[in-house]
PDB file of N, CA and C in Angstrom:
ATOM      1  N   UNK A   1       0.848  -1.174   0.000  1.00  0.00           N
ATOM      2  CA  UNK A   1       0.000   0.000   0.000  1.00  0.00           C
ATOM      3  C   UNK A   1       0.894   1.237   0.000  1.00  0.00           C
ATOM      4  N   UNK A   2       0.960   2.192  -1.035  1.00  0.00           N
ATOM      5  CA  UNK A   2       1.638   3.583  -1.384  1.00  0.00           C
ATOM      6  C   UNK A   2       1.199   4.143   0.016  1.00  0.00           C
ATOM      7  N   UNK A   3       1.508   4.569   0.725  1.00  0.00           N
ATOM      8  CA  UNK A   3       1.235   6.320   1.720  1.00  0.00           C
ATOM      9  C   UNK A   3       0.289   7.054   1.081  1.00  0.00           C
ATOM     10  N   UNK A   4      -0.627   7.495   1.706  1.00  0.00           N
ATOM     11  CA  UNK A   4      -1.514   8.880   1.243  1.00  0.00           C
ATOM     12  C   UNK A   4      -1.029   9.905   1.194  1.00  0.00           C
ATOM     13  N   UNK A   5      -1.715  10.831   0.602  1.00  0.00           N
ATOM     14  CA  UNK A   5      -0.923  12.030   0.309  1.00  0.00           C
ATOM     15  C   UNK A   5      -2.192  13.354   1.587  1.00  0.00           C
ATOM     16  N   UNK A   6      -1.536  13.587   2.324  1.00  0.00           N
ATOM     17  CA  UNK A   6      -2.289  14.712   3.262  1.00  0.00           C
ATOM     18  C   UNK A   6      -1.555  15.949   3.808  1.00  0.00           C
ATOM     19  N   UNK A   7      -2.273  17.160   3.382  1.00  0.00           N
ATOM     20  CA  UNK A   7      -1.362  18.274   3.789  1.00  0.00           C
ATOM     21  C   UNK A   7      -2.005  18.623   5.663  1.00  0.00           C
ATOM     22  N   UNK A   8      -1.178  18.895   6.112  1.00  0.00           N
ATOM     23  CA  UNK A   8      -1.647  19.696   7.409  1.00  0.00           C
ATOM     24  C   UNK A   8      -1.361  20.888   7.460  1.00  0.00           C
ATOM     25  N   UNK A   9      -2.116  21.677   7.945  1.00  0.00           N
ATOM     26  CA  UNK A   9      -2.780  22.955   7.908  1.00  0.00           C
ATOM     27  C   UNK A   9      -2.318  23.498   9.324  1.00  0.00           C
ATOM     28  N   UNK A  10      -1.076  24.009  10.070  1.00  0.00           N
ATOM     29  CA  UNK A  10      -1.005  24.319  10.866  1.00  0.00           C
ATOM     30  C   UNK A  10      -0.909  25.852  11.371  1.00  0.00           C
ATOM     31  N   UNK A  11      -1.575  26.173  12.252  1.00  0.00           N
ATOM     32  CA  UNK A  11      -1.569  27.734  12.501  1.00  0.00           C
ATOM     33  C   UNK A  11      -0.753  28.031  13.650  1.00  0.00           C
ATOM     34  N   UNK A  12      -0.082  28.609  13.638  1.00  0.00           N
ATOM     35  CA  UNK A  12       1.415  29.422  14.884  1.00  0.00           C
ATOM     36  C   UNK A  12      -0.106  29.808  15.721  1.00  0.00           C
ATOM     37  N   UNK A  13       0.776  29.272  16.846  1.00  0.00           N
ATOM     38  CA  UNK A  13       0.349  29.690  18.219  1.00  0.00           C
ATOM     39  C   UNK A  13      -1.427  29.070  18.509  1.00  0.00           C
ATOM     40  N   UNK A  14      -1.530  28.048  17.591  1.00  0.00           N
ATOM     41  CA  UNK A  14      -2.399  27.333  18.332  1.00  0.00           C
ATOM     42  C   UNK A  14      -2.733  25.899  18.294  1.00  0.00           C
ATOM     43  N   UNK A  15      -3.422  24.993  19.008  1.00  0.00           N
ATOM     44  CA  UNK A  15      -3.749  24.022  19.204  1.00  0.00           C
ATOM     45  C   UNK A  15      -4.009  22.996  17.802  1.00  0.00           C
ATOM     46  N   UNK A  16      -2.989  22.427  17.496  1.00  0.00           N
ATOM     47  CA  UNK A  16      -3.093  21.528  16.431  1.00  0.00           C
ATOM     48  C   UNK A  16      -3.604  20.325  16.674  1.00  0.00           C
ATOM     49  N   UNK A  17      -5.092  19.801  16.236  1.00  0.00           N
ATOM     50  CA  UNK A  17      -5.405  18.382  16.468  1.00  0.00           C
ATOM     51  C   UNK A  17      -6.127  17.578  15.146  1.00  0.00           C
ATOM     52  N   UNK A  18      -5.502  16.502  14.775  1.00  0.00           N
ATOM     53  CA  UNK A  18      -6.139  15.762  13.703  1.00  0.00           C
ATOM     54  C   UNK A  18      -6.240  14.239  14.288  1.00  0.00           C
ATOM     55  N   UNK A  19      -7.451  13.722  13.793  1.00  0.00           N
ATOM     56  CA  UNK A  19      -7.437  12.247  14.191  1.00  0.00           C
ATOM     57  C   UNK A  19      -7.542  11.971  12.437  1.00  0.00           C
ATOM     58  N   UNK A  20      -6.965  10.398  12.649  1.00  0.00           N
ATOM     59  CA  UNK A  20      -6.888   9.835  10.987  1.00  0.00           C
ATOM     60  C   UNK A  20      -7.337   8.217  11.192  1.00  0.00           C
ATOM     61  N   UNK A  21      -8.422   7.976  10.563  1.00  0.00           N
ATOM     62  CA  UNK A  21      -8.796   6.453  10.772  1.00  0.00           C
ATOM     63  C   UNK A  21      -8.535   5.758   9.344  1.00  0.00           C
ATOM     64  N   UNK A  22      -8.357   4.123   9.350  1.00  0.00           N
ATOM     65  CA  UNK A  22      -8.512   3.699   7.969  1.00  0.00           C
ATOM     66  C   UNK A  22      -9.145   2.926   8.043  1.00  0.00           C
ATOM     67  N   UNK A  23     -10.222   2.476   6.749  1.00  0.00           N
ATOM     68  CA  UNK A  23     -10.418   1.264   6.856  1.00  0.00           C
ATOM     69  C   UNK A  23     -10.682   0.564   5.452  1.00  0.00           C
ATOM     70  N   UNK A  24     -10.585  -0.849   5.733  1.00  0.00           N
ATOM     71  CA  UNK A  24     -10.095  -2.008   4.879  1.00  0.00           C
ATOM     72  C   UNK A  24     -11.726  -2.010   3.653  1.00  0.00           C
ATOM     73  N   UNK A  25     -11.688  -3.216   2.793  1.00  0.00           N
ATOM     74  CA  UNK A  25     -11.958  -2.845   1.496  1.00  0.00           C
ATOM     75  C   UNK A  25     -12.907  -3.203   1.822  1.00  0.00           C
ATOM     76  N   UNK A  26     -13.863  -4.133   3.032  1.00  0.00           N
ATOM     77  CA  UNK A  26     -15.208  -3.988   3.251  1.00  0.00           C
ATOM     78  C   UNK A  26     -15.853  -2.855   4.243  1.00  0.00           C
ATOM     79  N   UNK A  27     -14.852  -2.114   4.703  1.00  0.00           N
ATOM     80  CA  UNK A  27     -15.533  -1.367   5.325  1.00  0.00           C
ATOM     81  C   UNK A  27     -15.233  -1.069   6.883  1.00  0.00           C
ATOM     82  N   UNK A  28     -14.726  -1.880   7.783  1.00  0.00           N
ATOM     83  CA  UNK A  28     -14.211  -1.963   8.728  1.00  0.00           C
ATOM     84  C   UNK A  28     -12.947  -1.178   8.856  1.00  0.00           C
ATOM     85  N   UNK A  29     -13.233  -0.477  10.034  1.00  0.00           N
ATOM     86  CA  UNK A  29     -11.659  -0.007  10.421  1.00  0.00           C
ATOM     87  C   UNK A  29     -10.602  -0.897  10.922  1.00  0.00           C
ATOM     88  N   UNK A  30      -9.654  -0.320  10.124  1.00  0.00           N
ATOM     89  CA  UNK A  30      -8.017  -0.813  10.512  1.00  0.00           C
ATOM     90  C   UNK A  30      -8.104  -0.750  12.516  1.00  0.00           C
ATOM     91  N   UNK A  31      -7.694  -1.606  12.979  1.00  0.00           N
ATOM     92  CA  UNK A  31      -7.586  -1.835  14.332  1.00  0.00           C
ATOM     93  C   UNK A  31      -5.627  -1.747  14.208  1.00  0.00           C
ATOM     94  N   UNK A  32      -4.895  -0.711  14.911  1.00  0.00           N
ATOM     95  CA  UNK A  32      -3.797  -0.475  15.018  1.00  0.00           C
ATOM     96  C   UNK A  32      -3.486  -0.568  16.198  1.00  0.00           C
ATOM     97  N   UNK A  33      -4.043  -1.774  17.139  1.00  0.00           N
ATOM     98  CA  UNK A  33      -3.432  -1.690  18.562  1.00  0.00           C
ATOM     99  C   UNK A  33      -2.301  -3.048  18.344  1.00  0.00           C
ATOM    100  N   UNK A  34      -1.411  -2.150  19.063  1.00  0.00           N
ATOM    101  CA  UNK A  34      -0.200  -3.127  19.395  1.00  0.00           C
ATOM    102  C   UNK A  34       1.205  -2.407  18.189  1.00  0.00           C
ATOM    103  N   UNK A  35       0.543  -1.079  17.099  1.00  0.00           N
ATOM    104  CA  UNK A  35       1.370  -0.452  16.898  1.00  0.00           C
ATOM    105  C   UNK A  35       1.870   0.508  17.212  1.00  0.00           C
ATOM    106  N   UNK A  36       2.846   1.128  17.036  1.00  0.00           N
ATOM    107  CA  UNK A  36       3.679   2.667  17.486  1.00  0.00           C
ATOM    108  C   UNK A  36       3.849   2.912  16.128  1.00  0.00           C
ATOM    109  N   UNK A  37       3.739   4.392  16.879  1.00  0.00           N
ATOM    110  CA  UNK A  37       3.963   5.585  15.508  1.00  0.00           C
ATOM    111  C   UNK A  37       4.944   6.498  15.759  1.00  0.00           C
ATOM    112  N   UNK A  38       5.154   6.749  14.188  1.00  0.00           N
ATOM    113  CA  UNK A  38       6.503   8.194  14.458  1.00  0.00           C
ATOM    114  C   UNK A  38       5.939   9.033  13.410  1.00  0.00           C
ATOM    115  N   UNK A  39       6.213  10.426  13.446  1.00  0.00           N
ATOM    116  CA  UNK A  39       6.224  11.288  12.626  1.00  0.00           C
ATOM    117  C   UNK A  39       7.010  12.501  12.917  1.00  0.00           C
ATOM    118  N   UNK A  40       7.532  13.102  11.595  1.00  0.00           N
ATOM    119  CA  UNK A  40       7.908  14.250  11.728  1.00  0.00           C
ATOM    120  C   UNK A  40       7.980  15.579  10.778  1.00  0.00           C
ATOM    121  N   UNK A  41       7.772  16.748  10.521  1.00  0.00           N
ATOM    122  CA  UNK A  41       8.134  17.524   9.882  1.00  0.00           C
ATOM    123  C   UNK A  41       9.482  18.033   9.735  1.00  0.00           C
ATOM    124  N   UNK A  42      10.116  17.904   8.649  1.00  0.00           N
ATOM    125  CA  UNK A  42      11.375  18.593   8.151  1.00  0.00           C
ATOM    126  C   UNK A  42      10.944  19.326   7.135  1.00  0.00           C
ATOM    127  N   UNK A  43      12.437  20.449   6.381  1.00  0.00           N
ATOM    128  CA  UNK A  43      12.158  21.203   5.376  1.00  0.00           C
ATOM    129  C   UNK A  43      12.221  20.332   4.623  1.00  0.00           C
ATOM    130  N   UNK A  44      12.742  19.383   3.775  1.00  0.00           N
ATOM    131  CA  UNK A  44      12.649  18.901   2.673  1.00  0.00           C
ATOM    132  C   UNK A  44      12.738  17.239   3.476  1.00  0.00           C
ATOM    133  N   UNK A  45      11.621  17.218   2.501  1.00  0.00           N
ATOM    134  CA  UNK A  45      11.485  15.331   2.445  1.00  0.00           C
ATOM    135  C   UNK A  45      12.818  14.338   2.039  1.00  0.00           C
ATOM    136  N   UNK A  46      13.734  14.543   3.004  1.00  0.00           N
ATOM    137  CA  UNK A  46      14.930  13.964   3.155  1.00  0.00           C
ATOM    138  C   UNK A  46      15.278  13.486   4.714  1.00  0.00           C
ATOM    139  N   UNK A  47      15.757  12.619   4.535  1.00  0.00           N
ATOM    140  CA  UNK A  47      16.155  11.984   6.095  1.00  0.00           C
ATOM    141  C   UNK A  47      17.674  12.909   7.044  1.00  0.00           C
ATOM    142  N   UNK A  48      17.690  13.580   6.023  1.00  0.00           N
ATOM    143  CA  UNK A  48      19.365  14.419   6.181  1.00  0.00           C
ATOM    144  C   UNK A  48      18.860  15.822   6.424  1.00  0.00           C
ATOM    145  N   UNK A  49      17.505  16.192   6.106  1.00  0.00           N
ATOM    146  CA  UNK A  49      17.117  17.936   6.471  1.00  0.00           C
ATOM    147  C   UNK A  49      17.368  17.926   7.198  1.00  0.00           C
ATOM    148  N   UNK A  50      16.551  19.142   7.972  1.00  0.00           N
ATOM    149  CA  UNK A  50      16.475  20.228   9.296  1.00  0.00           C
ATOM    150  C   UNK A  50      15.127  19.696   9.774  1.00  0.00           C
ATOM    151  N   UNK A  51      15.410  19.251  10.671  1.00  0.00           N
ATOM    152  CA  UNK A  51      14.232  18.832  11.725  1.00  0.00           C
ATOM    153  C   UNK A  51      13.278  20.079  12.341  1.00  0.00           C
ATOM    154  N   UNK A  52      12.161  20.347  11.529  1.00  0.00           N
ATOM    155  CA  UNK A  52      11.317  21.589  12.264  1.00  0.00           C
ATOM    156  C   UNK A  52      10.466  21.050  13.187  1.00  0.00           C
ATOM    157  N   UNK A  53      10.233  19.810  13.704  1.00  0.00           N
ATOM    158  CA  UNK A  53       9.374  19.115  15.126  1.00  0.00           C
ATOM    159  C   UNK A  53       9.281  18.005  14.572  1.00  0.00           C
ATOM    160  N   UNK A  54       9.388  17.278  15.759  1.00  0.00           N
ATOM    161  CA  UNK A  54       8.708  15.623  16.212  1.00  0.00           C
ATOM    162  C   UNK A  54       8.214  15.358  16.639  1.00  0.00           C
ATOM    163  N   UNK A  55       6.645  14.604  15.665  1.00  0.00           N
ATOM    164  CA  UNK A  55       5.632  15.168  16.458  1.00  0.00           C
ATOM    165  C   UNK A  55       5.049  13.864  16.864  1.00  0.00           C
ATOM    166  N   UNK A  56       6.090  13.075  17.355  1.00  0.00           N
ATOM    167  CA  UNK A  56       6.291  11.660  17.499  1.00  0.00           C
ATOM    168  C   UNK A  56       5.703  11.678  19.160  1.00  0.00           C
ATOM    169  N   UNK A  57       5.941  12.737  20.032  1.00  0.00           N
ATOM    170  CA  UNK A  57       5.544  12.460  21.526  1.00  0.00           C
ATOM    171  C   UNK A  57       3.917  13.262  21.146  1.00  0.00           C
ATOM    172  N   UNK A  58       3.590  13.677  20.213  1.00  0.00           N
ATOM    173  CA  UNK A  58       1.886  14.377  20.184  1.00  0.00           C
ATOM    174  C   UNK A  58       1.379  13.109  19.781  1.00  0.00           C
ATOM    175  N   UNK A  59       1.747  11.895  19.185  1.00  0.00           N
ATOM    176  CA  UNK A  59       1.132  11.032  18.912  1.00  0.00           C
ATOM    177  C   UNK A  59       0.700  10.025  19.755  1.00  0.00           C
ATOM    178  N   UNK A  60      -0.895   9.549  19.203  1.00  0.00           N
ATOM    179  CA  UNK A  60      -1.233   8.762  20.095  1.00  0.00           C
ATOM    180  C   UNK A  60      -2.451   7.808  19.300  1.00  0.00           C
ATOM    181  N   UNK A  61      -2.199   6.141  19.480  1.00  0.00           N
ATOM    182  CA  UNK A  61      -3.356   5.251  18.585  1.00  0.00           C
ATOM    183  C   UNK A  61      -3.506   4.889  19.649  1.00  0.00           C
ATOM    184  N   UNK A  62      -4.958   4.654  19.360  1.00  0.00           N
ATOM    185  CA  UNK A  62      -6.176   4.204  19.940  1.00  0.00           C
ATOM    186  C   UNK A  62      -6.935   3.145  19.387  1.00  0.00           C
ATOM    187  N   UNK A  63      -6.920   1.803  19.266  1.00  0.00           N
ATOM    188  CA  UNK A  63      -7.720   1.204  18.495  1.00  0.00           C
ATOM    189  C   UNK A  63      -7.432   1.580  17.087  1.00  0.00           C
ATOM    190  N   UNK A  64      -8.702   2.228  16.163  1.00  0.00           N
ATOM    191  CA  UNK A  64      -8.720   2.685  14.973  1.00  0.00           C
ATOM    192  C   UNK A  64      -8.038   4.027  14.767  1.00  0.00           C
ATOM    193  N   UNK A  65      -7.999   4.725  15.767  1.00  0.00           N
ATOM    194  CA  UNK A  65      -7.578   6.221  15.803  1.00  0.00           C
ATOM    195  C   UNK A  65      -6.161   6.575  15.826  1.00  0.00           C
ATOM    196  N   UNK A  66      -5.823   7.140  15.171  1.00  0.00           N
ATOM    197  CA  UNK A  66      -4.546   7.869  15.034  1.00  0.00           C
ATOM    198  C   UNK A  66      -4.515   9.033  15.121  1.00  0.00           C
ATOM    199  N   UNK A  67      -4.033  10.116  16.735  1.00  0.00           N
ATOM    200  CA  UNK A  67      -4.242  11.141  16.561  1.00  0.00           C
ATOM    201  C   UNK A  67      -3.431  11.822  16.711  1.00  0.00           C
ATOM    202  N   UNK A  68      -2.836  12.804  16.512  1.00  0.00           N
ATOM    203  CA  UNK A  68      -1.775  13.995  16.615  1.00  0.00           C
ATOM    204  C   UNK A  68      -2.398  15.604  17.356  1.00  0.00           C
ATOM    205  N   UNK A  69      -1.756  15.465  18.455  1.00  0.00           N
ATOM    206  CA  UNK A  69      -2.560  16.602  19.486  1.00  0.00           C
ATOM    207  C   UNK A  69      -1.611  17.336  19.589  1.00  0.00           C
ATOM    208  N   UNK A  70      -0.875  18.229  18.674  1.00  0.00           N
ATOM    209  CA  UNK A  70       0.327  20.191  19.266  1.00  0.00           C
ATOM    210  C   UNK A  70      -0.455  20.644  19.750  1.00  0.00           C
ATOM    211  N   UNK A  71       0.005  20.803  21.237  1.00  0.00           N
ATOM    212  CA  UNK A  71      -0.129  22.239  21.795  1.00  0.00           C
ATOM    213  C   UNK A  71       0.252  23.572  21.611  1.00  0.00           C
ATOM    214  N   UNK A  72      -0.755  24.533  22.191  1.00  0.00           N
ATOM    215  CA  UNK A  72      -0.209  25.959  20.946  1.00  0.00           C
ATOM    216  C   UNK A  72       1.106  26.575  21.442  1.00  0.00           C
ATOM    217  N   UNK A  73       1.647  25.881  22.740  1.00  0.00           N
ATOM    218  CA  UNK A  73       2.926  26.324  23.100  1.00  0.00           C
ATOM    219  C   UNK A  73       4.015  25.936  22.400  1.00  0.00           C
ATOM    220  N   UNK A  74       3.784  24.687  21.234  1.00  0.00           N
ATOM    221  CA  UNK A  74       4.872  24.236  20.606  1.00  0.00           C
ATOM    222  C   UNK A  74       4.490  24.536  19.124  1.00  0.00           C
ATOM    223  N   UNK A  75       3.380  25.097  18.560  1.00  0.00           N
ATOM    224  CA  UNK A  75       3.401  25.384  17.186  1.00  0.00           C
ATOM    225  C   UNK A  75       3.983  26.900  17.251  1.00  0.00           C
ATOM    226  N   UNK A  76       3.527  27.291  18.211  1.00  0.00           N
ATOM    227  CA  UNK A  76       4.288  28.863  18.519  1.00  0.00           C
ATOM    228  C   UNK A  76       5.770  29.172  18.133  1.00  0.00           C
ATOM    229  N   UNK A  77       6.322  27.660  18.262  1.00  0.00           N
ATOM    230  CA  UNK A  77       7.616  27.718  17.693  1.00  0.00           C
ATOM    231  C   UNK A  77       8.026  27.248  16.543  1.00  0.00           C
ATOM    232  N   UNK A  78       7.393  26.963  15.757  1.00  0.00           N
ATOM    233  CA  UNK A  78       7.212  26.547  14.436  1.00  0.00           C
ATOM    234  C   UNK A  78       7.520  28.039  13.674  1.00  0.00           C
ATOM    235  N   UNK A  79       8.529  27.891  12.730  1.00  0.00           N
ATOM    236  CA  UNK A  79       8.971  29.392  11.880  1.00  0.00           C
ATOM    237  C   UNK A  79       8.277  28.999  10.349  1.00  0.00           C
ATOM    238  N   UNK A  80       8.829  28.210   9.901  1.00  0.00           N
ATOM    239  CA  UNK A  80       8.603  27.955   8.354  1.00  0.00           C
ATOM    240  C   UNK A  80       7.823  26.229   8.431  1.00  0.00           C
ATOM    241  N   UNK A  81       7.153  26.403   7.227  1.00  0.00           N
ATOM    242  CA  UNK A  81       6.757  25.375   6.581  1.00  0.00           C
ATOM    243  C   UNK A  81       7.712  24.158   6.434  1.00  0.00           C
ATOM    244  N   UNK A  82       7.023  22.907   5.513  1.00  0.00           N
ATOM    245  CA  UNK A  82       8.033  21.697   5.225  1.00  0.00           C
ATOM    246  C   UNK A  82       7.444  20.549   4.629  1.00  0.00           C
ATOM    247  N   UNK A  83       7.859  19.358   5.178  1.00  0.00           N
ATOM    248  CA  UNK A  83       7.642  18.304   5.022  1.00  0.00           C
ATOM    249  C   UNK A  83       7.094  17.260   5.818  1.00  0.00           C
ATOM    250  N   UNK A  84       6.015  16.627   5.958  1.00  0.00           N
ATOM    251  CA  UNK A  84       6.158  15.667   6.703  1.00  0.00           C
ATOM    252  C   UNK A  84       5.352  14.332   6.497  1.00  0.00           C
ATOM    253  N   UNK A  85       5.720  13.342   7.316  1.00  0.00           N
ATOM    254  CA  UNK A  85       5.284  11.715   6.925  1.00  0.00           C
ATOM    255  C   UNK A  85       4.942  11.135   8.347  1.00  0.00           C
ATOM    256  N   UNK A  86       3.971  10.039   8.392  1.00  0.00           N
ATOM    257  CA  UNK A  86       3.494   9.071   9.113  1.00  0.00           C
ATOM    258  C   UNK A  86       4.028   7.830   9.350  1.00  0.00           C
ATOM    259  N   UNK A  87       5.130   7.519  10.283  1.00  0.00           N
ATOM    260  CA  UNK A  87       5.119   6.071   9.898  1.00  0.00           C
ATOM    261  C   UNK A  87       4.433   5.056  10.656  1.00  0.00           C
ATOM    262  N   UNK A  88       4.009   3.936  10.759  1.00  0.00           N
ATOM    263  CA  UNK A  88       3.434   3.403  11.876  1.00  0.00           C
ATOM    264  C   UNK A  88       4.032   1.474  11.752  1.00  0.00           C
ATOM    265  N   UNK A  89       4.635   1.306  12.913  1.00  0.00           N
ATOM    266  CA  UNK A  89       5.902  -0.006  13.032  1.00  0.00           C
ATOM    267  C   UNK A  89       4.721  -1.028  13.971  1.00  0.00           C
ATOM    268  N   UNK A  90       5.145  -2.352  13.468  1.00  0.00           N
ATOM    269  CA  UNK A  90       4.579  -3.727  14.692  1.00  0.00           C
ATOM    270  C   UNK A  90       5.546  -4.377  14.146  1.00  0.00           C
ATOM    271  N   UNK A  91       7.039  -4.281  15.294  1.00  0.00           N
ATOM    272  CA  UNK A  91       7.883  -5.134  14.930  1.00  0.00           C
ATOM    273  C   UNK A  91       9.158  -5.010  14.176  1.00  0.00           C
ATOM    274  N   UNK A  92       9.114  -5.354  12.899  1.00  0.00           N
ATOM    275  CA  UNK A  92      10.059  -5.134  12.028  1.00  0.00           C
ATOM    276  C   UNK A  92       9.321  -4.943  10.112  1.00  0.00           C
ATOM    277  N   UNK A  93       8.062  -4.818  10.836  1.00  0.00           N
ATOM    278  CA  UNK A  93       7.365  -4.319   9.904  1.00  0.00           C
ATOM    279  C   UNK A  93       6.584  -2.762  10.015  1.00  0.00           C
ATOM    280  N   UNK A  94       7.345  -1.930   8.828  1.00  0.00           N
ATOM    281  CA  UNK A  94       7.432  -0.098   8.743  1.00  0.00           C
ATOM    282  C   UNK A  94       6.545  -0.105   7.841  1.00  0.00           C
ATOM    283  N   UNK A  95       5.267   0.537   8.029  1.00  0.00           N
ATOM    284  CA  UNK A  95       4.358   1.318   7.328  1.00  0.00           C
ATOM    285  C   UNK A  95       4.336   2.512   7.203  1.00  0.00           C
ATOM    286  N   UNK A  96       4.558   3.125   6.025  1.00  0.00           N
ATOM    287  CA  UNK A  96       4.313   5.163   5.778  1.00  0.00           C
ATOM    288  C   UNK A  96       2.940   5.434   5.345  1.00  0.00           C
ATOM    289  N   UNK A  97       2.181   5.654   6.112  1.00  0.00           N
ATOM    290  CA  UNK A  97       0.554   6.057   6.042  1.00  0.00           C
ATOM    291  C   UNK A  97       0.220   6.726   5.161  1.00  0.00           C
ATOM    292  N   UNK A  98       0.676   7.976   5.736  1.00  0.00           N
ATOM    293  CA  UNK A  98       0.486   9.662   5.327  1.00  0.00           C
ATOM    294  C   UNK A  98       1.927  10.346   4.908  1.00  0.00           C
ATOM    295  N   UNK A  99       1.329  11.008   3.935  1.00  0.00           N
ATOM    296  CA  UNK A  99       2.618  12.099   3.953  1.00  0.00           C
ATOM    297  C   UNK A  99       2.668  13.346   3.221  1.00  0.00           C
ATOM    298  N   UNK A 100       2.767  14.597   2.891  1.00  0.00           N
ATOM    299  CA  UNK A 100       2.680  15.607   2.511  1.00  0.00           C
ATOM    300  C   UNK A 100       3.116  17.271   2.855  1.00  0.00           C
ATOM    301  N   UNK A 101       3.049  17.850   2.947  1.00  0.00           N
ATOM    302  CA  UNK A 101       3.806  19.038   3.104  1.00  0.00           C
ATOM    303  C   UNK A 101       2.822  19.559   4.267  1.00  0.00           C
ATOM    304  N   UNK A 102       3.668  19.923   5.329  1.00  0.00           N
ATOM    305  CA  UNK A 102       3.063  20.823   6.411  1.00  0.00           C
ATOM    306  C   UNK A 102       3.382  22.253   6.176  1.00  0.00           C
ATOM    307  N   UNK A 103       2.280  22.758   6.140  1.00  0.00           N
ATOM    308  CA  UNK A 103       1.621  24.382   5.753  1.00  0.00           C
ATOM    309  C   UNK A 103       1.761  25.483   7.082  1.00  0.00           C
ATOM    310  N   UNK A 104       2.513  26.196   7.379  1.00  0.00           N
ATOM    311  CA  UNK A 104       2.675  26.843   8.520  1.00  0.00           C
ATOM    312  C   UNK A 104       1.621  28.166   8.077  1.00  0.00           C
ATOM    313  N   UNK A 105       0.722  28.815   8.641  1.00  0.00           N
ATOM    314  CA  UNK A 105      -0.226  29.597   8.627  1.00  0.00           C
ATOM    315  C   UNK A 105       0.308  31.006  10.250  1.00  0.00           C
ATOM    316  N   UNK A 106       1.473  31.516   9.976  1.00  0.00           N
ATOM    317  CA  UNK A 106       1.975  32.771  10.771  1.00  0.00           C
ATOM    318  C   UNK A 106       0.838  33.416  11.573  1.00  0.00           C
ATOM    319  N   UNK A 107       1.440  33.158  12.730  1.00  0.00           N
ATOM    320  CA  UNK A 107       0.290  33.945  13.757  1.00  0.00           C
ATOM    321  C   UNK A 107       0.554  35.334  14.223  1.00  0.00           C
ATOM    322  N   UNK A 108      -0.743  36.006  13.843  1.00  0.00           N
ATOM    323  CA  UNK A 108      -0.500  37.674  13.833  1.00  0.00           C
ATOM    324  C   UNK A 108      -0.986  38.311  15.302  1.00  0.00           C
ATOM    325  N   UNK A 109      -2.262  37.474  15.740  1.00  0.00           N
ATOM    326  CA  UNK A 109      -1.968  38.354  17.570  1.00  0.00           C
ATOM    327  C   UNK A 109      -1.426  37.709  18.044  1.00  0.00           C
ATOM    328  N   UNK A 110      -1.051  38.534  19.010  1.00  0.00           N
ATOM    329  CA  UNK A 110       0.197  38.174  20.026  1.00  0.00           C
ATOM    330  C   UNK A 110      -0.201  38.033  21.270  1.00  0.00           C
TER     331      UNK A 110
END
């Protein structure tokens, strides 16, 4: 299975939350317990960029749910835009879910 392609939409200085479910070709959701996840945004979709967050400790599965919870104290520090991907591991088997460019949206009050 290729990775999806999903942009995130993040706004400086506030509360970033997405949940992401999948499910299989009759209809049922993907049950992801017993996996761990990583993700991260860099500037360029390279393993060698600049690390702009890891948003590997916001992550959290639940059963079907895959969710990613920034707090607005850590998008606050977010400068520029980038890259980023989903991976999700059971074992020695690496799945890349998601992946697409994270959109930084500059926060104007202060």
């Amino acid at each position: 299975m290729a990775a999806g392609t999903w942009d995130l939409a993040i706004e400086q200085g506030a509360t970033f939350a997405e949940t992401y479910t999948c499910v299989n070709d009759d209809g049922s959701a993907v049950d992801w317990t017993g996996w761990t996840g990583r993700a991260q945004i860099r500037v360029l979709a390279a393993p060698d960029a600049e690390l702009l967050l890891d948003l590997t400790p916001y992550l959290t599965i639940t059963g079907a749910a895959i969710t990613i919870l920034v707090p607005a104290t850590v998008t606050t520090t977010l400068t520029r835009s980038g890259r980023w991907d989903l991976e999700l591991t059971d074992g020695t088997t690496v799945m890349r879910l998601l992946q697409g460019r994270a959109l930084l949206a500059p926060e104007v009050t202060q």
